[in-house]
Protein backbone atom coordinates (compact mmCIF):
# COMPACT_ATOMS: atom_id res chain seq x y z
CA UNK A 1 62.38 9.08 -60.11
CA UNK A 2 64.51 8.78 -57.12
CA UNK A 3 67.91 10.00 -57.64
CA UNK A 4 71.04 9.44 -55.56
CA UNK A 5 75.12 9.65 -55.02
CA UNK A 6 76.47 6.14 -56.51
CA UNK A 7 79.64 6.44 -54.64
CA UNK A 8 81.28 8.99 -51.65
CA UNK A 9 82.37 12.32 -52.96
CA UNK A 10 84.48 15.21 -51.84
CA UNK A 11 85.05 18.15 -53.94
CA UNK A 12 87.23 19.60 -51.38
CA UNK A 13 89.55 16.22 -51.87
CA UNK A 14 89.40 15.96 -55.07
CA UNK A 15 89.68 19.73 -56.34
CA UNK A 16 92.92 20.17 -54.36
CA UNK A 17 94.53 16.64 -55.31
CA UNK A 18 94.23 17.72 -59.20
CA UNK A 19 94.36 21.02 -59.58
CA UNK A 20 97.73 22.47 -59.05
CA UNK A 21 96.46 25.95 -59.26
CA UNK A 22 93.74 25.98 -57.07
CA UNK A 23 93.91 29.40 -54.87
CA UNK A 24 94.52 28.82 -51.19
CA UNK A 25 92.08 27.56 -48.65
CA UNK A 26 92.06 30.19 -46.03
CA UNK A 27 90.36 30.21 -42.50
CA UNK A 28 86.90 31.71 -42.36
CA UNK A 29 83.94 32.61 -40.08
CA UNK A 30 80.51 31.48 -40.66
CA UNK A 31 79.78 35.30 -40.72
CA UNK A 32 82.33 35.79 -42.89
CA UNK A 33 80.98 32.84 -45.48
CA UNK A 34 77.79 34.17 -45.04
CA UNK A 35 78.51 37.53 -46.42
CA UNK A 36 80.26 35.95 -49.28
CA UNK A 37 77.04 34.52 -49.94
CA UNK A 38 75.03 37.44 -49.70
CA UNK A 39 77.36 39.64 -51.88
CA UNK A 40 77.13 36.80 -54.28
CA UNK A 41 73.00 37.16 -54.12
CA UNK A 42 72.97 40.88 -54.08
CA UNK A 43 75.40 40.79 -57.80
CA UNK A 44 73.05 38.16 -59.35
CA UNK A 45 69.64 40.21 -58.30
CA UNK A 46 71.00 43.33 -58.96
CA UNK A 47 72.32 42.01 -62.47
CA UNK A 48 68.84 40.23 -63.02
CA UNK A 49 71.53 37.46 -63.79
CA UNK A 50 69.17 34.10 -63.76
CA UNK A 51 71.61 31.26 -62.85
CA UNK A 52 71.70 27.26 -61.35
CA UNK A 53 72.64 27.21 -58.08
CA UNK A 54 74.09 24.57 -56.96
CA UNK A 55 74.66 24.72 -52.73
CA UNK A 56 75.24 23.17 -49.72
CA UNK A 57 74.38 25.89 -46.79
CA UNK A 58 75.15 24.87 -43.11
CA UNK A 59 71.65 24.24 -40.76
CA UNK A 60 69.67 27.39 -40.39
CA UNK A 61 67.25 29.45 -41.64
CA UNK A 62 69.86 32.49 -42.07
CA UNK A 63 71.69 30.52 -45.22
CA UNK A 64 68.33 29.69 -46.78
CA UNK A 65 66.76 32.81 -46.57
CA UNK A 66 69.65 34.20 -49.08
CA UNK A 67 68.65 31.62 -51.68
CA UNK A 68 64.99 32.73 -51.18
CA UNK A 69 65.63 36.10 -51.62
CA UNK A 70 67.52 35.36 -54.99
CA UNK A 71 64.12 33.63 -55.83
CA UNK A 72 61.81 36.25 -54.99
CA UNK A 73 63.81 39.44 -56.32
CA UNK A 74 64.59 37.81 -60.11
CA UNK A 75 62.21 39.56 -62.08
CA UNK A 76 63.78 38.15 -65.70
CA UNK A 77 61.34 35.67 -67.43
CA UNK A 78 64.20 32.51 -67.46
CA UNK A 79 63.79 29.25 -66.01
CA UNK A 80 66.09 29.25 -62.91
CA UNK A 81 67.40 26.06 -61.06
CA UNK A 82 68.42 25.60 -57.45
CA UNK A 83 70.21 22.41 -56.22
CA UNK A 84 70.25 22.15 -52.61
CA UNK A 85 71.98 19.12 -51.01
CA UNK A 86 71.69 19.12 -47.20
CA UNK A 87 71.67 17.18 -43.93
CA UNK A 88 68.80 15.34 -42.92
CA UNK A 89 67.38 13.90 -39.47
CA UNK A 90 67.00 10.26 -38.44
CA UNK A 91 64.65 8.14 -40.42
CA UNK A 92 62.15 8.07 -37.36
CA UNK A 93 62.39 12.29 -37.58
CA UNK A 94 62.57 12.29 -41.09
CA UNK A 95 59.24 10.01 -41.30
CA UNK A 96 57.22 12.58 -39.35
CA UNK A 97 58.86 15.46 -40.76
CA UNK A 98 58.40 14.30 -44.26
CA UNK A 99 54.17 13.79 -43.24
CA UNK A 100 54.59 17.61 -42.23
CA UNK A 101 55.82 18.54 -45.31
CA UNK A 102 53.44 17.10 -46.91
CA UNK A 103 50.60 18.68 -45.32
CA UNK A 104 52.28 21.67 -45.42
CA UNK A 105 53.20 21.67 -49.14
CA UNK A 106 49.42 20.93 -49.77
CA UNK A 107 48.54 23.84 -48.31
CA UNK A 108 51.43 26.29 -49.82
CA UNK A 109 51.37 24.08 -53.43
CA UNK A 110 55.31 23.75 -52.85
CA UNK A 111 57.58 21.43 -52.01
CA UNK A 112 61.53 21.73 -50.85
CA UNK A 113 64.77 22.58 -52.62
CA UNK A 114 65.54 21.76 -56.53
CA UNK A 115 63.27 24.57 -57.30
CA UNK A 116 62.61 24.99 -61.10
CA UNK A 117 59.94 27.83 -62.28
CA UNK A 118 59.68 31.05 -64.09
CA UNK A 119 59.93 34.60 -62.63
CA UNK A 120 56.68 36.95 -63.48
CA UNK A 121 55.25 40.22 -61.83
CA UNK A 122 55.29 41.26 -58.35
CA UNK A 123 52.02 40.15 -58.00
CA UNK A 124 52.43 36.22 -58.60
CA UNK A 125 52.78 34.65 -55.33
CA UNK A 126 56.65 33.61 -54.67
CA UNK A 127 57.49 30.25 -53.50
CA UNK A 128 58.31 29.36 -50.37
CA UNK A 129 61.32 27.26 -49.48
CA UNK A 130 61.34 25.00 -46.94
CA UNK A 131 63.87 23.47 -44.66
CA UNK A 132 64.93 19.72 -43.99
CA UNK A 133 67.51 18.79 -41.66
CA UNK A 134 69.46 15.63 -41.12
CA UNK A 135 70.84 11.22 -42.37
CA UNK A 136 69.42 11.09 -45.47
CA UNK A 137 70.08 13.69 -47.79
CA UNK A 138 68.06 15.27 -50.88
CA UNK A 139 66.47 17.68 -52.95
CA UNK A 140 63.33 18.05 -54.64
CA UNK A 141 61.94 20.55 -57.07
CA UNK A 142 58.83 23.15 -57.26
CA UNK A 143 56.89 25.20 -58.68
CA UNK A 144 53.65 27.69 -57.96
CA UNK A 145 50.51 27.19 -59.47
CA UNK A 146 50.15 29.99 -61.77
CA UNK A 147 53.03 28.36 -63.14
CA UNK A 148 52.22 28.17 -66.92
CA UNK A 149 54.98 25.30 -67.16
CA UNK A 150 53.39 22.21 -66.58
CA UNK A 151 55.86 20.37 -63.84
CA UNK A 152 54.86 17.35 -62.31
CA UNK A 153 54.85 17.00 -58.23
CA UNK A 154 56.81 14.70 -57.35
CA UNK A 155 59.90 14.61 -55.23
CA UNK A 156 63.73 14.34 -56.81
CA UNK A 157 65.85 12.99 -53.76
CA UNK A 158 69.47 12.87 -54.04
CA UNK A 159 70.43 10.66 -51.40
CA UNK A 160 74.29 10.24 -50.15
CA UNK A 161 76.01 7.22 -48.41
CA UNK A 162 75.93 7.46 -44.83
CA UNK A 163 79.00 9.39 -43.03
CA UNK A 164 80.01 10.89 -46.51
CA UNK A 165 82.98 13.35 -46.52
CA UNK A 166 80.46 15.65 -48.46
CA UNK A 167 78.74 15.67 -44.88
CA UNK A 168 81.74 18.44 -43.86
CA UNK A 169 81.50 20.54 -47.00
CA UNK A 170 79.58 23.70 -47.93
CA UNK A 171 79.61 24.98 -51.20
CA UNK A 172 77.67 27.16 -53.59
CA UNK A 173 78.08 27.28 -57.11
CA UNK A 174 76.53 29.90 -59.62
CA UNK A 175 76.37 28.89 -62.71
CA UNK A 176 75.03 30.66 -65.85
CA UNK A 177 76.22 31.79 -69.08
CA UNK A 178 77.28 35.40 -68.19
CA UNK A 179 78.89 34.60 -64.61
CA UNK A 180 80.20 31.62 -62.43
CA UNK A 181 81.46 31.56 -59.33
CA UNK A 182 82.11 28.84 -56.69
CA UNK A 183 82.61 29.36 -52.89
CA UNK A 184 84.08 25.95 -51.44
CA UNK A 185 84.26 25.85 -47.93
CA UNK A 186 85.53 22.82 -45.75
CA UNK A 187 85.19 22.24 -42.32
CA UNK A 188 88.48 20.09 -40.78
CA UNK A 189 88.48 17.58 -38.52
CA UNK A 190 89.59 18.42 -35.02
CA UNK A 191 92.72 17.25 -33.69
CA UNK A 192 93.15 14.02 -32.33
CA UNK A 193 89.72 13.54 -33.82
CA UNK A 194 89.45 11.34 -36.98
CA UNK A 195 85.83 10.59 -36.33
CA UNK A 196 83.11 11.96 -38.52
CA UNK A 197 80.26 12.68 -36.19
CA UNK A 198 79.40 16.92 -35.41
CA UNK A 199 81.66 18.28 -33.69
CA UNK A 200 80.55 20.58 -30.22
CA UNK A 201 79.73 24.67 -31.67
CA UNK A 202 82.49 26.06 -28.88
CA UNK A 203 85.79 23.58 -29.96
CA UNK A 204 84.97 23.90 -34.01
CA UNK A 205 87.88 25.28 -35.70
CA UNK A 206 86.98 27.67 -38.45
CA UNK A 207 85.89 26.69 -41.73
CA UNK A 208 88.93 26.48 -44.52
CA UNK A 209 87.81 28.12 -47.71
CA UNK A 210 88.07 29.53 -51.22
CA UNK A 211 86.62 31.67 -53.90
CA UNK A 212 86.92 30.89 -57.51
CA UNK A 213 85.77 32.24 -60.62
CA UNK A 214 88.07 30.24 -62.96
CA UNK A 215 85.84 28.66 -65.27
CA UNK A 216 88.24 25.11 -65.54
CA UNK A 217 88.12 24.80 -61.86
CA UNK A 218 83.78 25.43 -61.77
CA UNK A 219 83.59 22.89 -64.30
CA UNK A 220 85.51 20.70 -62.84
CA UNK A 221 83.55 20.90 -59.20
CA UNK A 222 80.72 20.13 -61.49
CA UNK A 223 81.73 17.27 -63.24
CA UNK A 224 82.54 16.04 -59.85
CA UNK A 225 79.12 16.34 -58.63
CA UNK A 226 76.86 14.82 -61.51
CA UNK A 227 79.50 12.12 -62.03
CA UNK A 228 78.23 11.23 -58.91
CA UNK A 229 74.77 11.32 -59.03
CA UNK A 230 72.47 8.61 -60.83
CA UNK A 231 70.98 8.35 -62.98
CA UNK A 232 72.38 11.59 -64.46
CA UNK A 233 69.29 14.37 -65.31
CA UNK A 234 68.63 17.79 -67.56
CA UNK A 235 66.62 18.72 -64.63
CA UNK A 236 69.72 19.83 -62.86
CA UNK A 237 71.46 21.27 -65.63
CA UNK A 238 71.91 20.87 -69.20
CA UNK A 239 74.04 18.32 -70.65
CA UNK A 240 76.35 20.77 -72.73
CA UNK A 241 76.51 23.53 -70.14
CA UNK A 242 79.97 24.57 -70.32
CA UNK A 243 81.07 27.27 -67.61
CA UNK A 244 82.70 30.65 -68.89
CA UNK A 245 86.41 30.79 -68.40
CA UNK A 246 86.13 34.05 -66.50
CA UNK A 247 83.50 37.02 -65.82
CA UNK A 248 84.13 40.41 -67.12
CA UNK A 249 85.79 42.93 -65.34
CA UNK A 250 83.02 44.80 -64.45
CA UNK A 251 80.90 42.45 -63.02
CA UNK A 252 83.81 41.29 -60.92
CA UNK A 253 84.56 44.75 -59.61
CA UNK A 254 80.97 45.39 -58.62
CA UNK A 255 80.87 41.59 -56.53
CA UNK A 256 84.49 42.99 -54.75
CA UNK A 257 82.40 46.40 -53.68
CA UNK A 258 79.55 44.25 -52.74
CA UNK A 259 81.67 41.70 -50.57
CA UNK A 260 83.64 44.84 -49.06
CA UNK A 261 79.80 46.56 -47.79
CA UNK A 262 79.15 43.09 -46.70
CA UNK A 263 82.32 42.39 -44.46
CA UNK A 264 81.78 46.00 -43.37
CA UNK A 265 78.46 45.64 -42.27
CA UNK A 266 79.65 42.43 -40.86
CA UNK A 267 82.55 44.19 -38.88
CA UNK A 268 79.87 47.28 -37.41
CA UNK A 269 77.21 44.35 -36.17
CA UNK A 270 80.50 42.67 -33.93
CA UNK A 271 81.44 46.08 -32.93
CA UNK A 272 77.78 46.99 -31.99
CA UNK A 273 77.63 43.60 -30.05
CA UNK A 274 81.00 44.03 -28.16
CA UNK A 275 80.26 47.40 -27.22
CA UNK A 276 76.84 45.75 -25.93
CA UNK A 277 78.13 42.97 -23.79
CA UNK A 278 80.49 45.48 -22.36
CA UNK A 279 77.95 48.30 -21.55
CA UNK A 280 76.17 45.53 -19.83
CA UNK A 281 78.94 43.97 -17.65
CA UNK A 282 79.95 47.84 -17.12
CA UNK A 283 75.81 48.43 -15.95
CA UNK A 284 76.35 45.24 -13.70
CA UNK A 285 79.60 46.30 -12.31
CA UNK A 286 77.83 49.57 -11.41
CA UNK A 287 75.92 48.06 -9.89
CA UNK A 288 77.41 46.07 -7.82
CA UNK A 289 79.66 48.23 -6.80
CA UNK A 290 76.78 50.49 -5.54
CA UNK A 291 75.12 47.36 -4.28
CA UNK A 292 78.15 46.95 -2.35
CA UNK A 293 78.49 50.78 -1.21
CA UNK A 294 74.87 50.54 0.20
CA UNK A 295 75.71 47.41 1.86
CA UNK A 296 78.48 48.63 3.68
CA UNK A 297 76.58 52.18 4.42
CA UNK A 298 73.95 49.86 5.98
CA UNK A 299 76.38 47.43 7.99
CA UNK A 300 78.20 50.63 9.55
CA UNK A 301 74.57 52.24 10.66
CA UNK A 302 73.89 49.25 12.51
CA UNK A 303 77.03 49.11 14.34
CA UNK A 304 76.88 52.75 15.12
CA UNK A 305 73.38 52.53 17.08
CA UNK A 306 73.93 49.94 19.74
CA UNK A 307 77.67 51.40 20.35
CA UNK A 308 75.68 54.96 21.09
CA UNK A 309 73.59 52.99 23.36
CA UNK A 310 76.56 51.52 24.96
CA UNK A 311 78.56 55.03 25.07
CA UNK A 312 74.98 56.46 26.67
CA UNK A 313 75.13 53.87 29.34
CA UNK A 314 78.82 54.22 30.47
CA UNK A 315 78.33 57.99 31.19
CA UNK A 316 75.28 57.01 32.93
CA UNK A 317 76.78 55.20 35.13
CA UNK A 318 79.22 57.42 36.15
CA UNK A 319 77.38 59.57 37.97
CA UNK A 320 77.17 59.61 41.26
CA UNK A 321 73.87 60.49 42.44
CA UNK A 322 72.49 57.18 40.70
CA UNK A 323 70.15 55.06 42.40
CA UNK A 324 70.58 51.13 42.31
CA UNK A 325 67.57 50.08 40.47
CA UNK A 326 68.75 52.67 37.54
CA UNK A 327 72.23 51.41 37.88
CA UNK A 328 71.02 47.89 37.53
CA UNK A 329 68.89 49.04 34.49
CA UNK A 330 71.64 50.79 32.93
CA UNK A 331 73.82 47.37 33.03
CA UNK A 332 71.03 45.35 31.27
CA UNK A 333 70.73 47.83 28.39
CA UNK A 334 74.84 47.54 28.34
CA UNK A 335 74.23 43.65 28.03
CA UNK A 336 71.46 44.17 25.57
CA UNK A 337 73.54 46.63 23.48
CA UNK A 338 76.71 44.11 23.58
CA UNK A 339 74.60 41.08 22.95
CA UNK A 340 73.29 42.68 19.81
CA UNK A 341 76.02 44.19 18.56
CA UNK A 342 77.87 40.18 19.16
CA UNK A 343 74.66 38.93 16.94
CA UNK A 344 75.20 41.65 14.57
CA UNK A 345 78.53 41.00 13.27
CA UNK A 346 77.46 37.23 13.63
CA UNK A 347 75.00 37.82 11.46
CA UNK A 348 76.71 39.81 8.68
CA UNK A 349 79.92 37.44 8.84
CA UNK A 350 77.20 34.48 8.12
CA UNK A 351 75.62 36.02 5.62
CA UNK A 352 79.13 37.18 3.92
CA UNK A 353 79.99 33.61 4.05
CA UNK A 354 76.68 32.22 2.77
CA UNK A 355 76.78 34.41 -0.22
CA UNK A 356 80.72 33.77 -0.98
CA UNK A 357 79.93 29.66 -0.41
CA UNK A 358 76.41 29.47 -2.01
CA UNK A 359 77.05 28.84 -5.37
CA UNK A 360 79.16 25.81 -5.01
CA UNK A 361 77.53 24.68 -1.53
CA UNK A 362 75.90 21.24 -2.79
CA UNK A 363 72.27 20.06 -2.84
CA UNK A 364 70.90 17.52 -0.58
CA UNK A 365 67.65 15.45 -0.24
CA UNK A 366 65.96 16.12 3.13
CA UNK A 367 62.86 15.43 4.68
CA UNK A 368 60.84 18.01 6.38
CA UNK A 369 59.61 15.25 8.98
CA UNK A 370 63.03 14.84 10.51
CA UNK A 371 63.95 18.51 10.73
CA UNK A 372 60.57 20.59 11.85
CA UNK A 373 60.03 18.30 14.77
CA UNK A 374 63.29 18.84 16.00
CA UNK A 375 63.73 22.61 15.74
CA UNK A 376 59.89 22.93 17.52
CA UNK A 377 61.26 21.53 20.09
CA UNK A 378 64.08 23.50 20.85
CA UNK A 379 61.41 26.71 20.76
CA UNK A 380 58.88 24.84 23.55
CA UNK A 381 60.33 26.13 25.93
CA UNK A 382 60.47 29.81 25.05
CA UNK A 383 56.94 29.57 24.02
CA UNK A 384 55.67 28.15 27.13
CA UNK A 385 57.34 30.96 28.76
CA UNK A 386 55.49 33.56 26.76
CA UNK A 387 52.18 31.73 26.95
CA UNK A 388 52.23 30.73 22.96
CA UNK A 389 50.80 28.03 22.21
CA UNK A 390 52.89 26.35 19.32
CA UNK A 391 51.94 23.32 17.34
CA UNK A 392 53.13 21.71 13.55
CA UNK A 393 51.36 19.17 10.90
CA UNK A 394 54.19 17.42 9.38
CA UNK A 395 53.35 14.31 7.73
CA UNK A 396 55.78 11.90 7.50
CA UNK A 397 54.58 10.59 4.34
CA UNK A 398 55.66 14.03 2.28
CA UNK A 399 58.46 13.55 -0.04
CA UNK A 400 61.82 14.48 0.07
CA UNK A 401 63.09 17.88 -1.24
CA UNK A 402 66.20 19.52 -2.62
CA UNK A 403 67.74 22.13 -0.30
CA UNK A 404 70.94 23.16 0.42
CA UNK A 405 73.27 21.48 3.12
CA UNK A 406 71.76 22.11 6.67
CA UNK A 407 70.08 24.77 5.03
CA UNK A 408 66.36 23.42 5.59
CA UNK A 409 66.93 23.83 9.60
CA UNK A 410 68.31 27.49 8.85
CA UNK A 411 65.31 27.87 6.90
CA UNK A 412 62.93 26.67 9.76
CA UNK A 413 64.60 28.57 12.84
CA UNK A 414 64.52 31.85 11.02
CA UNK A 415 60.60 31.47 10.75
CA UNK A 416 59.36 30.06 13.55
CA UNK A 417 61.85 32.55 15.77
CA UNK A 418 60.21 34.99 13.73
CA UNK A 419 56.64 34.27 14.20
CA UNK A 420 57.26 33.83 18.10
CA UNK A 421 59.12 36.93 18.55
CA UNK A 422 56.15 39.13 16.94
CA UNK A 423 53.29 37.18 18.76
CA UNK A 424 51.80 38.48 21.92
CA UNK A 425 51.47 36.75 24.56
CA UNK A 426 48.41 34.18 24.65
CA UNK A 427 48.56 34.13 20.54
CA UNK A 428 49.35 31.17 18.66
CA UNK A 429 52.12 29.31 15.95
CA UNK A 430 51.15 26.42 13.53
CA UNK A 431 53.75 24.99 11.59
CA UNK A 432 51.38 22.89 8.80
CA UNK A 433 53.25 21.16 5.20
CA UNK A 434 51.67 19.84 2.59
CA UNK A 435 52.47 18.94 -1.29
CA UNK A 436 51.38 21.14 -3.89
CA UNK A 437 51.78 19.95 -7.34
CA UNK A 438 55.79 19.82 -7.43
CA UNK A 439 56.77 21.37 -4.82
CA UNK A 440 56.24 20.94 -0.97
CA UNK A 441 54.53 23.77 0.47
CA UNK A 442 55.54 24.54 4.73
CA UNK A 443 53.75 27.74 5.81
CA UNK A 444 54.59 29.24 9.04
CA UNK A 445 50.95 30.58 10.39
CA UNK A 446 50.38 33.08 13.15
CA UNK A 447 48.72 35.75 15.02
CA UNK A 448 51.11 38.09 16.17
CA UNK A 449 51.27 42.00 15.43
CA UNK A 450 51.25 41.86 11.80
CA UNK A 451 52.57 43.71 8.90
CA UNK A 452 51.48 46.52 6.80
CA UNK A 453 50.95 46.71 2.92
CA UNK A 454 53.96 49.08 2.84
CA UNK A 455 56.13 47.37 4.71
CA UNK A 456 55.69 43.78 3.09
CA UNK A 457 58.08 44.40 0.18
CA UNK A 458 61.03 45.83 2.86
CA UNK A 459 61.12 42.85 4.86
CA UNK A 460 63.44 40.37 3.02
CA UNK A 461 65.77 43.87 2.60
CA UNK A 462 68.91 43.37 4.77
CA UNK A 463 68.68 45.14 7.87
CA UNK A 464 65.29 45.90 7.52
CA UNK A 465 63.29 45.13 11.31
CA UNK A 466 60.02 46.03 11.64
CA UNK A 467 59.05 48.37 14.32
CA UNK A 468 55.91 48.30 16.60
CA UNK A 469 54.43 50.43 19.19
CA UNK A 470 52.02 47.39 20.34
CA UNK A 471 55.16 45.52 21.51
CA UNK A 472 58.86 45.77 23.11
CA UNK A 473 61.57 46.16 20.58
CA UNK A 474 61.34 42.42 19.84
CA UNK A 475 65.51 42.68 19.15
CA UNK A 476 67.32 41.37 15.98
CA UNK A 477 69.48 42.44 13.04
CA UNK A 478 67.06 42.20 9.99
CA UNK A 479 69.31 39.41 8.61
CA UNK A 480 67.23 36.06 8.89
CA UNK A 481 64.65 36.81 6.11
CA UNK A 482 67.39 37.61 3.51
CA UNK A 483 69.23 34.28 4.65
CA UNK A 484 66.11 32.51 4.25
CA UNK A 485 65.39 34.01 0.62
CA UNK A 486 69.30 33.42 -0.18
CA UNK A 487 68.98 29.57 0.67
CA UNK A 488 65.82 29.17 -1.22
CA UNK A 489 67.17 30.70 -4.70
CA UNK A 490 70.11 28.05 -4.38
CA UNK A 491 67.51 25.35 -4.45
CA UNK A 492 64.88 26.59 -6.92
CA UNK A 493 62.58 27.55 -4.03
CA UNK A 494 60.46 30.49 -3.21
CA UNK A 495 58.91 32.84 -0.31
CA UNK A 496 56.30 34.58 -0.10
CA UNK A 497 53.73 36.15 2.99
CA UNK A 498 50.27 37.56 3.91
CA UNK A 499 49.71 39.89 6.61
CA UNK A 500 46.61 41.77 8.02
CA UNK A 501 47.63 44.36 10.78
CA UNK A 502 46.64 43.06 14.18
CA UNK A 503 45.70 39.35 12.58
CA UNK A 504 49.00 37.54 12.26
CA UNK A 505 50.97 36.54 9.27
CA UNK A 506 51.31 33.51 7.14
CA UNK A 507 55.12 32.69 5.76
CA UNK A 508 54.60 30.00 2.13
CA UNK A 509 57.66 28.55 1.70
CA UNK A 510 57.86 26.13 -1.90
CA UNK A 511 60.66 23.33 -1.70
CA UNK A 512 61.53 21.39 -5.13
CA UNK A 513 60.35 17.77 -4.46
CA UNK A 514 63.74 15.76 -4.93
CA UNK A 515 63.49 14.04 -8.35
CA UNK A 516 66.69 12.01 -10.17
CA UNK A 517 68.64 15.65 -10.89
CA UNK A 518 68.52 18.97 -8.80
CA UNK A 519 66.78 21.81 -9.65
CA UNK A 520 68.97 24.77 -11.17
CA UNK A 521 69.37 27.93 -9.30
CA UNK A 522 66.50 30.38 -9.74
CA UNK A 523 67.74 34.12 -11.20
């Protein structure tokens, strides 16, 4: 028998339009509804009180668990009841969740919410509950299988019109002969915002609600409820139920001790996450601020050594027993000195900028067939000079990729300058790109000097230049490889080398192929 609401109901509307002494709806949390409920739970299990519930939870396995616990704790030998009404999916969702269910309640012997069935011993098995979402909405019943009442298994739905105000109320209503209780909560329409579809998490406003335990005011919730509901059944609850018009004193001083360990619990796991997110933005602050310290150690070292070399020079040449050759070799280490000291500060004022700008420095679609021609070309020249023989495989068929504005030929100059400045004279540069699976692969291939195993993870540090006795100082500021990696992070790319000592080295770079939305920025 298929059960449903005949008409649109509110028990938040209609409680407070007749009932002049209703308490006062007051602004809550869901944490703070949520150890209402639990407090609630903890007084009926601990009082081995077997009750009807009658709820609405919000989505979430959290809410549900409480009922289930209430289920599985009862050790008292009474029928108990649960009513849950809640939100369901889309009939196309709710079609294949429902075929889930039911393989999954053949396989458990359960089905979902009104659950109806004796408590026994530890050892029977406890029924499961399980959870359906939202836009139909129902309930069912169930019951294990050592179950000596014989319940047939078949699914009670209580459906409710579509866009009902019910849709923005919680409640949960405990009903038995020795205690009631009903927790109403009501969740307000935004301003400017008549419309009932879910409002976004971050602009809810908090839930309005109330406790009662005034039986007149229960019963009247009640009434509202089955009134609505046809055709009207003793599954739910019996016919001549009539709610107590309060609980004793005791039992309603234990439930305030219970909700005050809940709200303090409650209260400790906020504090013990505030003082967590600020530990950690203290822990990042630390260490940026040492990141920061080390950086400007670094930048300082760098612009001490050439002005030493400079200083060296100048007293050098003011001597006067110098011949002209050393003169004239002391004024191109003073122009080497200046001219790398000029790219140093160049470099570090770049790289400043580039990590100041990155973030909001937009993504563009570029094709590595109109930018690795071009930059080759600029660097014939220098490799004809040093006998290198230079050469790149850039079909012009390869998709497009996401990089960042101009930052492709940044990307390119950095590696091929870097591969020609640590090859020998007589070795060789290929430039070769290919696609590989979703990316666009451009490796930088050659056979310069090499790099050692323990130097592989210091060369994308800043300021970090590799040093070799097979070869002049080659020059530099150990800035282009950290550019290169910075660039690459903006656009969800990657780096990575191989080196053999002697044999040359092979720079991988991976490049997004450019689909309908960028890639986001890789952490």
């Amino acid at each position: 028998m298929n059960f449903f609401f005949a008409q649109d109901v509110s028990v938040y509307q209609q409680l407070t339009s007749g009932m002049q002494t209703l308490p006062q709806f007051l602004p809550h949390s869901p944490a703070t509804l949520l150890s209402l409920l639990r407090s609630q739970v903890d007084l009926l299990i601990e009082q081995q009180i077997a009750a009807t519930l009658w709820i609405k939870l919000p989505p979430g396995k959290i809410w549900h668990s409480e009922i289930q616990r209430y289920h599985q704790q009862l050790t008292v030998s009474d029928v108990i009841r649960t009513l849950r009404i809640e939100e369901s999916k889309t009939e196309v969702e709710k079609e294949g969740e429902d075929a889930q269910i039911m393989r999954q309640s053949d396989a458990e012997n359960c089905f979902v919410s009104v659950s109806e069935f004796p408590r026994f011993h530890e050892q029977s098995p406890p029924s499961k509950l399980l959870q359906v979402e939202e836009p139909t909405q129902y309930v069912s019943f169930c019951a294990p299988p050592s179950s000596p009442i014989s319940l047939s298994s078949q699914s009670l739905r209580v459906q409710i019109l579509p866009n009902s105000l019910l849709q923005r109320e919680y409640f949960v209503m405990v009903l038995s002969s020795q205690f009631c209780c009903l927790i109403l909560a009501h969740r307000p329409f935004r301003k400017g915002n008549n419309s009932l579809a879910k409002a976004s998490r971050k602009n809810n406003p908090p839930l309005l609600a109330v406790t009662t335990f005034e039986g007149q005011i229960i019963q009247q919730a009640l009434d509202i409820i089955k009134q609505a509901i046809t055709p009207e059944s003793s599954l739910l609850i019996p016919a001549d139920f009539i709610c107590p018009p309060a609980p004793s004193p005791t039992l309603m001083s234990q439930l305030l001790a219970k909700q005050l360990q809940r709200q303090d619990e409650i209260h400790r796991q906020i504090t013990m996450r505030r003082v967590a997110r600020m530990q950690q933005k203290n822990q990042k602050l630390h260490e940026m601020l040492q990141l920061k310290d080390e950086y400007l150690s670094n930048v300082c070292q760098e612009l001490r050594a050439p002005l030493t070399h400079m200083k060296t020079a100048l007293s050098l040449l003011s001597s006067p027993h110098l011949k002209p050759t050393q003169r004239q070799r002391y004024f191109q280490m003073l122009k080497q000195e200046c001219d790398r000291q000029n790219a140093l500060i160049t470099g570090v004022m770049d790289l400043v900028q580039l990590e100041r700008d990155l973030a909001q420095m937009p993504l563009e679609i570029v094709r590595l067939s109109e930018v690795v021609p071009g930059v080759v070309s600029i660097y014939q020249p220098l490799a004809r000079e040093k006998g290198i023989m230079i050469a790149y495989t850039v079909p012009t068929e390869l998709p497009a990729v996401w990089c960042v504005s101009g930052g492709l030929r940044q990307i390119v100059i950095n590696l091929l300058s870097n591969s020609l400045k640590f090859t020998s004279i007589g070795g060789q540069v290929w430039v070769q790109a290919r696609v590989q699976g979703d990316y666009v692969q451009l490796e930088f291939r050659d056979t310069g000097i090499g790099i050692t195993d323990s130097e592989i993870p210091k060369i994308f540090d800043r300021f970090y230049r590799l040093r070799s006795t097979t070869t002049q100082d080659p020059g530099g500021v150990g800035l282009g490889l950290s550019i290169v990696q910075l660039l690459l992070c903006r656009c969800s790319g990657s780096v990575s080398v191989k080196s053999k000592l002697c044999e040359g080295s092979t720079f991988t770079v991976r490049l997004a192929i450019a689909s309908v939305h960028p890639p986001q920025e890789s952490i």
